[in-house]
Structures are given as structure tokens and as C-alpha cells.
C-alpha atoms as a PDB file:
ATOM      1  CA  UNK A   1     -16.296  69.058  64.165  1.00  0.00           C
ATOM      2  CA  UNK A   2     -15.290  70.604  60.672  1.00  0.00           C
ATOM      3  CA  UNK A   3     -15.329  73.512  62.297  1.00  0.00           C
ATOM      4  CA  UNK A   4     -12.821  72.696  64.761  1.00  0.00           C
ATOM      5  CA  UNK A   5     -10.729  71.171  62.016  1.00  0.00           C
ATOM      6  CA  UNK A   6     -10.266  74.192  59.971  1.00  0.00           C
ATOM      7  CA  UNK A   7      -8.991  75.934  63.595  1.00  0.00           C
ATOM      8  CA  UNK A   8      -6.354  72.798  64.206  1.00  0.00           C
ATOM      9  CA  UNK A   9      -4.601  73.315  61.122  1.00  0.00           C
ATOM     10  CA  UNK A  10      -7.013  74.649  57.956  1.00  0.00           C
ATOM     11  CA  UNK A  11      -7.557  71.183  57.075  1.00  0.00           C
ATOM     12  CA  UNK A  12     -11.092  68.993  57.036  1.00  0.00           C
ATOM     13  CA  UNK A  13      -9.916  65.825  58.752  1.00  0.00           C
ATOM     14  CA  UNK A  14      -9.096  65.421  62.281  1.00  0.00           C
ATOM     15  CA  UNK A  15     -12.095  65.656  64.822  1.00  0.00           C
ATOM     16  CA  UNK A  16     -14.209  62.735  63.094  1.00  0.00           C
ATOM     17  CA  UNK A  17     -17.487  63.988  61.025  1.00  0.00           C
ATOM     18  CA  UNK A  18     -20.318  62.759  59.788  1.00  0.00           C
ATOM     19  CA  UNK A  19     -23.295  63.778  58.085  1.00  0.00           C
ATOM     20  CA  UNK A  20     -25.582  61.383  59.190  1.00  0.00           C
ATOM     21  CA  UNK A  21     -28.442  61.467  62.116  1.00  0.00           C
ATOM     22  CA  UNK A  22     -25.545  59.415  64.348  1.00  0.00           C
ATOM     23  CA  UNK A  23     -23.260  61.900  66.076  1.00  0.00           C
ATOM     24  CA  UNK A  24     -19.373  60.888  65.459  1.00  0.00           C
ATOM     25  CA  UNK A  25     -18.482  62.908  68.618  1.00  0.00           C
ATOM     26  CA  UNK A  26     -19.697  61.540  72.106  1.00  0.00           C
ATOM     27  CA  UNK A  27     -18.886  63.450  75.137  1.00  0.00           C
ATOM     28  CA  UNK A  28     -16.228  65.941  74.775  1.00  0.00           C
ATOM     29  CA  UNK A  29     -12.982  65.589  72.985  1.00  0.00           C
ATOM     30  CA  UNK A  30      -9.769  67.525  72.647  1.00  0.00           C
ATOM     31  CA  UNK A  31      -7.326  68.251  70.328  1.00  0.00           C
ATOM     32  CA  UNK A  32      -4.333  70.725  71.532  1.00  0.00           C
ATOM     33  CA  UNK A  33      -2.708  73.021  69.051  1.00  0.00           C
ATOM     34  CA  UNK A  34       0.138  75.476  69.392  1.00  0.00           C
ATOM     35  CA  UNK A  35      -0.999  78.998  69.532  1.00  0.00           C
ATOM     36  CA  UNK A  36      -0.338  80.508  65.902  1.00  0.00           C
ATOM     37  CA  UNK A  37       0.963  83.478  67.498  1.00  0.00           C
ATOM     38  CA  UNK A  38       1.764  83.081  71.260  1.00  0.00           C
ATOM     39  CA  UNK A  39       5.156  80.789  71.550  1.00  0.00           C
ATOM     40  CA  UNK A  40       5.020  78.460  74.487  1.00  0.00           C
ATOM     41  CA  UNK A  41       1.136  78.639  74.224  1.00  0.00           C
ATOM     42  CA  UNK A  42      -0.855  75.392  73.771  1.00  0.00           C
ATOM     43  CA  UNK A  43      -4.409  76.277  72.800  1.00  0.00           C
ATOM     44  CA  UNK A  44      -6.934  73.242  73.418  1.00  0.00           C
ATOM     45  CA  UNK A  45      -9.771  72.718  70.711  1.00  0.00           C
ATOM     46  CA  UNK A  46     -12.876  70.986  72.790  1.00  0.00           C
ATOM     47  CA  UNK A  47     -15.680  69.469  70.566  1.00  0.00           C
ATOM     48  CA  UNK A  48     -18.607  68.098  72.101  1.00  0.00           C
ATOM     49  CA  UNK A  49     -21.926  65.820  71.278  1.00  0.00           C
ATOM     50  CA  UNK A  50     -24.279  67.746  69.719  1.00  0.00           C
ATOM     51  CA  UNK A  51     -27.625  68.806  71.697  1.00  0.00           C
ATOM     52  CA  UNK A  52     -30.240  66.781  69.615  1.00  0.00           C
ATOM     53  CA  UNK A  53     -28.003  63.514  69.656  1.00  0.00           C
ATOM     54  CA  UNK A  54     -30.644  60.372  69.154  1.00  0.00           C
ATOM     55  CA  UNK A  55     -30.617  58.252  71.332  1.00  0.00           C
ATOM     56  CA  UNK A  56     -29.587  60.467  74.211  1.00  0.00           C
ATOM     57  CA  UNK A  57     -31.420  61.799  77.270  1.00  0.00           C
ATOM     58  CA  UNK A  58     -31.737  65.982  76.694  1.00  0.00           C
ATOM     59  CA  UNK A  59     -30.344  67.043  80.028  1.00  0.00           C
ATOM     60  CA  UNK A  60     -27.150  64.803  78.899  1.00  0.00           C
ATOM     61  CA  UNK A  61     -26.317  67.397  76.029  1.00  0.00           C
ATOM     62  CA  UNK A  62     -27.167  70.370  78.320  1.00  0.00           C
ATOM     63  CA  UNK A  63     -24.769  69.211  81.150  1.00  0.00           C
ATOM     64  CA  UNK A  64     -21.738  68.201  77.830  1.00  0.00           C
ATOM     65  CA  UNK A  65     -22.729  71.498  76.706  1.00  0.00           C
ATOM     66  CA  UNK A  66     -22.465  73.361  79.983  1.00  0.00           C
ATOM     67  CA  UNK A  67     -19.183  71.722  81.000  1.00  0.00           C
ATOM     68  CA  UNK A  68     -17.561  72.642  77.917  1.00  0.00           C
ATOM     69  CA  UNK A  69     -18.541  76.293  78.299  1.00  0.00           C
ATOM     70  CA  UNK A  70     -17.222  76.232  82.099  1.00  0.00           C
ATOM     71  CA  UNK A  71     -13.924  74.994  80.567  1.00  0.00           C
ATOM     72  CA  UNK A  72     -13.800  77.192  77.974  1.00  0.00           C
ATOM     73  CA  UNK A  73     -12.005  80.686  77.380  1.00  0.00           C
ATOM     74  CA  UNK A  74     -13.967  80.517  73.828  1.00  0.00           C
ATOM     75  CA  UNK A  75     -17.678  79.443  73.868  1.00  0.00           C
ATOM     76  CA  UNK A  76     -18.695  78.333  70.539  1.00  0.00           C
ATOM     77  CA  UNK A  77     -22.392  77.730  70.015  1.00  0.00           C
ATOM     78  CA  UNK A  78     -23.196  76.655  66.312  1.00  0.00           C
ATOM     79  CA  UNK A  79     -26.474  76.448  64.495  1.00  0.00           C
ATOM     80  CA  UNK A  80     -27.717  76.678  61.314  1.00  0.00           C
ATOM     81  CA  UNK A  81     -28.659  79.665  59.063  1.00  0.00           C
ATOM     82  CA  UNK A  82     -30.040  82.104  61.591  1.00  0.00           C
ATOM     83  CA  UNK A  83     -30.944  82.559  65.500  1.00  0.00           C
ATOM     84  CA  UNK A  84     -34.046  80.775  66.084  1.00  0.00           C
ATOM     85  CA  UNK A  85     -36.493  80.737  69.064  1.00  0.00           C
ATOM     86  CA  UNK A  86     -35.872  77.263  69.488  1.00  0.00           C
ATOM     87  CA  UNK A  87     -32.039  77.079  69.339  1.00  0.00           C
ATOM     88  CA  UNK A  88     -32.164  80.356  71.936  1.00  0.00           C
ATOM     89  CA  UNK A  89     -34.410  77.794  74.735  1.00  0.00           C
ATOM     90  CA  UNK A  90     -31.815  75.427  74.093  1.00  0.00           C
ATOM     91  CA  UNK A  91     -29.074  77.747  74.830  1.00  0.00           C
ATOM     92  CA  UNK A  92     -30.879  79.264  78.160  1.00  0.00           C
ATOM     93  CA  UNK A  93     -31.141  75.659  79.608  1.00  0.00           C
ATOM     94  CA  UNK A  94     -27.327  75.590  79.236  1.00  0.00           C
ATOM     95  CA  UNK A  95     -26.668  78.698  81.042  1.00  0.00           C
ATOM     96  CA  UNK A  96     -29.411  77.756  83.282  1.00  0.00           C
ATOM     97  CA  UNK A  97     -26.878  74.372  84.354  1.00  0.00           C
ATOM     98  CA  UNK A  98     -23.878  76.835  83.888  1.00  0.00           C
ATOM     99  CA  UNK A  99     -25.034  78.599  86.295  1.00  0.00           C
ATOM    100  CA  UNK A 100     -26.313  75.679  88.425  1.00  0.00           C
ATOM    101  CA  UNK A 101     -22.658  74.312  88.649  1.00  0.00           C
ATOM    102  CA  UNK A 102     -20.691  77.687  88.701  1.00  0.00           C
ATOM    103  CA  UNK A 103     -23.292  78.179  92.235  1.00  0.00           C
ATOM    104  CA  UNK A 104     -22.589  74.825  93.654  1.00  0.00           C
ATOM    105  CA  UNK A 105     -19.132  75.507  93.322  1.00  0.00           C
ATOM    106  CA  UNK A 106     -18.848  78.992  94.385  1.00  0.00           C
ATOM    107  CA  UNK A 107     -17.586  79.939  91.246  1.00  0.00           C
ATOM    108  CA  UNK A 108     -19.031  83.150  89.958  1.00  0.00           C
ATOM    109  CA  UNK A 109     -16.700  84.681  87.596  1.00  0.00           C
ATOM    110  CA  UNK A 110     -18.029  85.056  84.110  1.00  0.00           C
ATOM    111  CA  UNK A 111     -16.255  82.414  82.151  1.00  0.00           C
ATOM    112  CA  UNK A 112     -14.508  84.178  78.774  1.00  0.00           C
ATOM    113  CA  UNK A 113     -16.266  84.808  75.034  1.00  0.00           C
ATOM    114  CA  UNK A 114     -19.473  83.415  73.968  1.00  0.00           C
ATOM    115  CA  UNK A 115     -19.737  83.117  69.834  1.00  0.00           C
ATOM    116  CA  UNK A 116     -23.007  82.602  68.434  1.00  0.00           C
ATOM    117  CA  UNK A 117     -21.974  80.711  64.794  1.00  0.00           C
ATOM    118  CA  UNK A 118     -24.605  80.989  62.392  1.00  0.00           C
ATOM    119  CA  UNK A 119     -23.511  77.985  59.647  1.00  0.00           C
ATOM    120  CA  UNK A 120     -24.557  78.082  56.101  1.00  0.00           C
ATOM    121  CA  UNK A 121     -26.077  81.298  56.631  1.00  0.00           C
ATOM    122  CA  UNK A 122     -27.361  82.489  53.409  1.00  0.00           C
ATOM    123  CA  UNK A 123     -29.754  85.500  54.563  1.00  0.00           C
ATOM    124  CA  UNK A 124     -29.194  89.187  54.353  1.00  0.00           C
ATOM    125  CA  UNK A 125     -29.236  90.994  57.470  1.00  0.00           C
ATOM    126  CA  UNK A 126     -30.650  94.215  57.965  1.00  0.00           C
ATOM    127  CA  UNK A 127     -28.399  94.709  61.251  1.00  0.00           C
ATOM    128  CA  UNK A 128     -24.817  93.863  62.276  1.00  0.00           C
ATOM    129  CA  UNK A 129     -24.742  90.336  63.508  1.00  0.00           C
ATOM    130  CA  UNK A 130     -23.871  91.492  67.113  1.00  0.00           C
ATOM    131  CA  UNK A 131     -27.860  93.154  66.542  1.00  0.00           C
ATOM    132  CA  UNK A 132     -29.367  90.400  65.566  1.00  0.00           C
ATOM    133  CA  UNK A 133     -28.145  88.374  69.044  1.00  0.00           C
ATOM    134  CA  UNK A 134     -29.466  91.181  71.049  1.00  0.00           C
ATOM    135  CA  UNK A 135     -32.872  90.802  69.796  1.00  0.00           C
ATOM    136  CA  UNK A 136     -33.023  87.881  71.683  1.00  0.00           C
ATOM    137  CA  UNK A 137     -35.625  87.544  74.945  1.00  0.00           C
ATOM    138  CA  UNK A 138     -34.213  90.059  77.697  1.00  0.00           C
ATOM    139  CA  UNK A 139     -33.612  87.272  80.163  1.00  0.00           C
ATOM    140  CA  UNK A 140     -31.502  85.611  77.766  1.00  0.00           C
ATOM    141  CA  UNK A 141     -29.061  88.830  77.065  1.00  0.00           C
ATOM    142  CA  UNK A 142     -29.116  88.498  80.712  1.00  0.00           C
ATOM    143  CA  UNK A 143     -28.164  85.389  81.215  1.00  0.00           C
ATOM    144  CA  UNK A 144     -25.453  85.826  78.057  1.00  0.00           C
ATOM    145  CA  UNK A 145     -24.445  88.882  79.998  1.00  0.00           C
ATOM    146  CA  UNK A 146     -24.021  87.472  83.753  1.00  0.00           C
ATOM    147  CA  UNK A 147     -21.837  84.314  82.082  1.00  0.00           C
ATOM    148  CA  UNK A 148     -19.366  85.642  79.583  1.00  0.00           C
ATOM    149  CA  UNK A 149     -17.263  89.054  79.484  1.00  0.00           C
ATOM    150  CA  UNK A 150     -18.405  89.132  75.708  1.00  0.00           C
ATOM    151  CA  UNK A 151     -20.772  87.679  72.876  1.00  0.00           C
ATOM    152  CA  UNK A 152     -21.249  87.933  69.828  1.00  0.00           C
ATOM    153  CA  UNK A 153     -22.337  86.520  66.474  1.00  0.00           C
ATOM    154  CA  UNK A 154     -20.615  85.105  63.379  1.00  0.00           C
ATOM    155  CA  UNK A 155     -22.631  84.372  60.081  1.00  0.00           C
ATOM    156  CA  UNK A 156     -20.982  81.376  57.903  1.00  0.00           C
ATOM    157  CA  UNK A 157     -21.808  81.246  54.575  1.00  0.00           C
ATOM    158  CA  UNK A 158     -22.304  77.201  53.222  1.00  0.00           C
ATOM    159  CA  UNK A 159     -18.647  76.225  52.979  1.00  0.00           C
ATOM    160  CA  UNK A 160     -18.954  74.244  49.596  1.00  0.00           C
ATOM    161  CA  UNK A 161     -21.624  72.347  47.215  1.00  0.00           C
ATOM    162  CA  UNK A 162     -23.459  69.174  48.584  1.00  0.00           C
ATOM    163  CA  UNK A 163     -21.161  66.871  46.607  1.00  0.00           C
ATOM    164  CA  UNK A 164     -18.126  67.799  48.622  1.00  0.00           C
ATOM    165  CA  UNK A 165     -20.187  68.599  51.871  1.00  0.00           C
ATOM    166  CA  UNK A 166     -21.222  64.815  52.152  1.00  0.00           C
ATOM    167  CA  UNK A 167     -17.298  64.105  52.016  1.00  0.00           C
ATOM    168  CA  UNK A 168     -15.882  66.587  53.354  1.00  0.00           C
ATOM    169  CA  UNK A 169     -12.943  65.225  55.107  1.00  0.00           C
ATOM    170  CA  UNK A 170     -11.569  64.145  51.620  1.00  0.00           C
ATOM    171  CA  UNK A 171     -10.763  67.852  50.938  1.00  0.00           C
ATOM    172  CA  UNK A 172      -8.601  70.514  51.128  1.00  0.00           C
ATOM    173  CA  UNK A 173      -9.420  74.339  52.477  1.00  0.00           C
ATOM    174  CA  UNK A 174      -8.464  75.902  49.164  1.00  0.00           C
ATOM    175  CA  UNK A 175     -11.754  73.260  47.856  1.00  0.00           C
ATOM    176  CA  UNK A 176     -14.185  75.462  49.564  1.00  0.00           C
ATOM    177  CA  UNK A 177     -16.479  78.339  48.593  1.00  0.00           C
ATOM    178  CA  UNK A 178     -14.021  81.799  48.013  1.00  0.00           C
ATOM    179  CA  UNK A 179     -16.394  83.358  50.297  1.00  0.00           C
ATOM    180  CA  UNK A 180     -16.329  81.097  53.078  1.00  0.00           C
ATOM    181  CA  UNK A 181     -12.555  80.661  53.095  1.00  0.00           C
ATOM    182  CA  UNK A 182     -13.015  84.828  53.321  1.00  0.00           C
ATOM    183  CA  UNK A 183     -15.169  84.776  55.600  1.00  0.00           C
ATOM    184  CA  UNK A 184     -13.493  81.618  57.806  1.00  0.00           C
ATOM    185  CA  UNK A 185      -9.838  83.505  57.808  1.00  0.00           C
ATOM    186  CA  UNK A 186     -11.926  87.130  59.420  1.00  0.00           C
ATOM    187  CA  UNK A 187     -13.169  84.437  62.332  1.00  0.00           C
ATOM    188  CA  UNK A 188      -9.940  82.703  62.498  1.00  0.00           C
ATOM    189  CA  UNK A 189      -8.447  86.308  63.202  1.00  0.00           C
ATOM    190  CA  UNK A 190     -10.724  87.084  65.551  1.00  0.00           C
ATOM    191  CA  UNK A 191      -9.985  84.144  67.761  1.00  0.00           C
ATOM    192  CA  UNK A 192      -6.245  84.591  67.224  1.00  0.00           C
END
């Protein structure tokens, strides 16, 4: 939800967050937002529950999570620090029900970008980020390759100390770590 926050309009307030084990987002949620440099162009921002939410069956957050990506021209998936084995199951069940409802509808078309975002990632890598993705298990390149007409991957540094992390939404852009702000404007670019 931060994330999509800093997309709206650079600012930390908006999509509700939380840093607690309660999600603030249920379902999905939108926020629309004139394209910075397309006139007449509404963009939609789409955040959705998380896929460990307490409290909620697991094949809930697969099906939030594979809706958004079949109504998205932008798939962001977001984890924490680096690609784990764990996060990568997660994200093959959601292709797996991507691809479940893209069949049952007769829709095959590969649906737009898929962005791996690796948040507070602190680690060196000793490839390109783009590298590290395709180390993943061959099937799931595959399936990353039959869905989307691109992926990639986007390391995050940690956007600012754990005093302003737990309230966030109380601060400004220019409050955050130089390097993520750097780092956060090459993204922003990218999507733009």
C-alpha cells in the first residue's frame, strides 16, 4: 500500500497501511490517477490483500491475487529482501488460477508486465536483477513466460529507519532514505 502511494502522487498516505499482523487492505481497491505523461489518460492503481492475510482461507489470496493480475497492464508482486523458494510456490499457484480463469474464459493472451519487487533489499547481487528471477525453477520462467509479454525484477532498498517506518503515513517523500528516493524515481520511470 505505501508502495502504491508513492505512485498516486509521491506521498505516504492514501491506500491505508499498517504495520501490524491485520491487513488494512481487504479485497482489491483502486485509486485512479492521471497519467503523468499521457493527457486524457487515467491510470488505475489496484492494491490488493496480501497472500498470508490471518484469518483468511489461502486459495482466497491466490484468486485476489490472480484477478488483479488478469486486470492488470502492470503486475506487481512484492516481497521482502530477496526471491525465495517459498514466495516463488506462492507465485506459481497464482499463475496456476491465472491460468485456470484465462482457460475458462477463452482468454489466452498474455496479460502485460510482471515486476518482481524485492522491498528492503539490502543484499549485493552478483547478477543483474533480471538474473536473479531467471534462476527460478524452469516451470516457473515458464509459467512467467506463457502469462506476461515481460518480467522482471526491482530491488528496493529499506525506504527509511524503523522510527518513521512504524508511521509512515505521517511523512513526506523527501523523509526517506536518499537512496531509496533514487532508487524509487528509476522504478517510477520505468512504469511511466
Amino acid at each position: 500500500s505505501s508502495l502504491m502511494n508513492l505512485l498516486h502522487s509521491r506521498r505516504l498516505s492514501g491506500f491505508q497501511t499498517g504495520h501490524y499482523l491485520d491487513p488494512q487492505t481487504h479485497g482489491v481497491w483502486v485509486w485512479p490517477k492521471p497519467h503523468p505523461r499521457k493527457q486524457g489518460v487515467t491510470v488505475l492503481l489496484v492494491d490488493s490483500e496480501g497472500l498470508d492475510s490471518p484469518n483468511v482461507p489461502q486459495h482466497y489470496g491466490w484468486l485476489v491475487a490472480a484477478v488483479t493480475v488478469l486486470m492488470s497492464d502492470v503486475f506487481m508482486y512484492q516481497t521482502r529482501a530477496s526471491i525465495e523458494q517459498s514466495s516463488a510456490e506462492r507465485l506459481d499457484m497464482i499463475l496456476k488460477v491465472v491460468e485456470q480463469l484465462g482457460r475458462s474464459s477463452g482468454n489466452k493472451a498474455k496479460v502485460g508486465i510482471f515486476m518482481w519487487l524485492l522491498r528492503d533489499h539490502q543484499l549485493q547481487m552478483k547478477r543483474s536483477p533480471k538474473e536473479e528471477l531467471e534462476r527460478l525453477a524452469p516451470e516457473q520462467i515458464a509459467a512467467l513466460r506463457r502469462n506476461f509479454a515481460e518480467y522482471d525484477c526491482v530491488p528496493l532498498p529499506r525506504p527509511a529507519s524503523d522510527d518513521i517506518i512504524a508511521c509512515l503515513d505521517r511523512h513526506s517523500f523527501h523523509e526517506l532514505k536518499p537512496d531509496f528516493q533514487e532508487e524509487f524515481i528509476v522504478f517510477e520511470r520505468r512504469l511511466w
